[in-house]
C-alpha atoms as a PDB file:
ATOM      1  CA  UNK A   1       0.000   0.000   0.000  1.00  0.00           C
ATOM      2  CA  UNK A   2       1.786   3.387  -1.076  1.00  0.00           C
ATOM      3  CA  UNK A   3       2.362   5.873   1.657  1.00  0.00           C
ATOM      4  CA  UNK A   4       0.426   8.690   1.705  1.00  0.00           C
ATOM      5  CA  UNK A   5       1.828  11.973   1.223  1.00  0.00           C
ATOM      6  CA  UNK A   6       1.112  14.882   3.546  1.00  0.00           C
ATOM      7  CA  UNK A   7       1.688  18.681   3.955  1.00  0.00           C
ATOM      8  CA  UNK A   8       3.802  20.428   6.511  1.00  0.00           C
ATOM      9  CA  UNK A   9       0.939  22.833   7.435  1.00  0.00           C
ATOM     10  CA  UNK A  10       2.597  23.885  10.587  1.00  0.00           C
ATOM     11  CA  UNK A  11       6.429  24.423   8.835  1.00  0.00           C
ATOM     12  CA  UNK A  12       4.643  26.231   6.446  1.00  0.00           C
ATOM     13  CA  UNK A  13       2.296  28.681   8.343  1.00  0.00           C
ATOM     14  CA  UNK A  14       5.313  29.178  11.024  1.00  0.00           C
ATOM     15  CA  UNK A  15       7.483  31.180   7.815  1.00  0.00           C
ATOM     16  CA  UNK A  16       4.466  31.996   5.372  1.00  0.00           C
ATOM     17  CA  UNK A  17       3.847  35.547   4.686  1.00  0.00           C
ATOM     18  CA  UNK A  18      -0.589  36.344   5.300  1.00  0.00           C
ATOM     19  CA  UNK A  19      -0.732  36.430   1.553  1.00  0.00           C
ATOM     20  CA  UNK A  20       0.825  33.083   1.648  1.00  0.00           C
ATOM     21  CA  UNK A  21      -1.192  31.206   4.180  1.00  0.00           C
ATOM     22  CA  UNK A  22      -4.523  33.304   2.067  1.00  0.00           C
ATOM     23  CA  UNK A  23      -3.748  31.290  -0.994  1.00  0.00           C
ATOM     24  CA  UNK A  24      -3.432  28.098   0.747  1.00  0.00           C
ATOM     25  CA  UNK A  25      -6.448  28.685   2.441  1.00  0.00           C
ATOM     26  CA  UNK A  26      -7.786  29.752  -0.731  1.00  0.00           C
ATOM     27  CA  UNK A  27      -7.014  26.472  -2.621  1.00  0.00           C
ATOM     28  CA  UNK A  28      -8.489  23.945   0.210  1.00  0.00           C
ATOM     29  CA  UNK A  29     -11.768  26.269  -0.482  1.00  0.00           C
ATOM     30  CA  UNK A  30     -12.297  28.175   2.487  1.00  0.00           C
ATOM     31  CA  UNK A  31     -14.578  30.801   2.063  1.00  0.00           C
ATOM     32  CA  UNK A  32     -13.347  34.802   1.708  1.00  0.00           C
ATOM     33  CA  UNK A  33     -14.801  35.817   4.906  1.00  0.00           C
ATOM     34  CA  UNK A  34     -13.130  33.460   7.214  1.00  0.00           C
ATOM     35  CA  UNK A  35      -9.799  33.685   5.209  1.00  0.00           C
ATOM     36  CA  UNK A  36      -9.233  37.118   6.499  1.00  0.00           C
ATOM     37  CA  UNK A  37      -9.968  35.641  10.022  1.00  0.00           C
ATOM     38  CA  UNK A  38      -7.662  32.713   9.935  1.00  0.00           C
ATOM     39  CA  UNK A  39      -4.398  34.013   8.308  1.00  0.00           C
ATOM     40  CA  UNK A  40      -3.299  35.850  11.493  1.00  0.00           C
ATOM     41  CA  UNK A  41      -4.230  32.876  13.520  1.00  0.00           C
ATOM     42  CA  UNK A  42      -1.330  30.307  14.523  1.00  0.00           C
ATOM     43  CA  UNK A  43      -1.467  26.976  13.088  1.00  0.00           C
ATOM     44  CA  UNK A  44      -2.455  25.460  16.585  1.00  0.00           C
ATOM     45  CA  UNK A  45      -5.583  28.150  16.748  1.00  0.00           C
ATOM     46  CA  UNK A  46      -7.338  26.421  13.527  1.00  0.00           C
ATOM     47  CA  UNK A  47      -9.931  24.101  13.808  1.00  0.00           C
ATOM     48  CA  UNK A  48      -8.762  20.437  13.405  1.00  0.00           C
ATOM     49  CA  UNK A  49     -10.796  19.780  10.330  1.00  0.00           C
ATOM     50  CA  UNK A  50      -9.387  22.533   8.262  1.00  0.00           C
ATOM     51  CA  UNK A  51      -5.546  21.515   9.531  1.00  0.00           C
ATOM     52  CA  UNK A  52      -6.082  17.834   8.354  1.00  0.00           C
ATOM     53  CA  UNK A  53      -7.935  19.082   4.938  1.00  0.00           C
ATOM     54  CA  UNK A  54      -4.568  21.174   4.447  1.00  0.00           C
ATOM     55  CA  UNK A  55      -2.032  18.156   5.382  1.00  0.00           C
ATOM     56  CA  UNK A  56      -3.906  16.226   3.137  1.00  0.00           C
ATOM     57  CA  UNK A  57      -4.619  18.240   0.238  1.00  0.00           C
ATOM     58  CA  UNK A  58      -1.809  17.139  -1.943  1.00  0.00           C
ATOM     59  CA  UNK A  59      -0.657  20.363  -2.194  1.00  0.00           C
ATOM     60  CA  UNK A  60       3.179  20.890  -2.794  1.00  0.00           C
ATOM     61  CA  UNK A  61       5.001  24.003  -1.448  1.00  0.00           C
ATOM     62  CA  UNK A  62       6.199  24.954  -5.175  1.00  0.00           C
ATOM     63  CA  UNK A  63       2.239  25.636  -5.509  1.00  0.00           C
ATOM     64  CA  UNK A  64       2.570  28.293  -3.086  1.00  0.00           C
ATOM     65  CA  UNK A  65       5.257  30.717  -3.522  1.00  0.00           C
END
């Protein structure tokens, strides 16, 4: 059974800039209004379901800068 791959969410949001962590909230679909909400938040403050739909989105960091 292949491993499957994950995101560093935390490594990530710990160095992203806000527009950063916007666009990866942007491409796991969160709505607008709760973007501007989350991306001053620390990783740890998110809700659980929205930190495992980001390790497990198959995004790659490329994607993101």
């Amino acid at each position: 059974m292949p491993k499957i791959g994950t995101f560093d969410g935390a490594g990530f949001w710990k160095n992203a800039y806000a527009h950063q962590r916007g666009k990866l909230l942007k491409l796991v679909k969160v709505p607008e209004d709760q973007i501007i909400a989350l991306v001053n938040k620390q990783y740890s403050e998110l809700p659980p379901a929205l930190k495992y739909d980001i390790e497990t989105s198959g995004i790659q960091k490329k994607d993101l800068f």
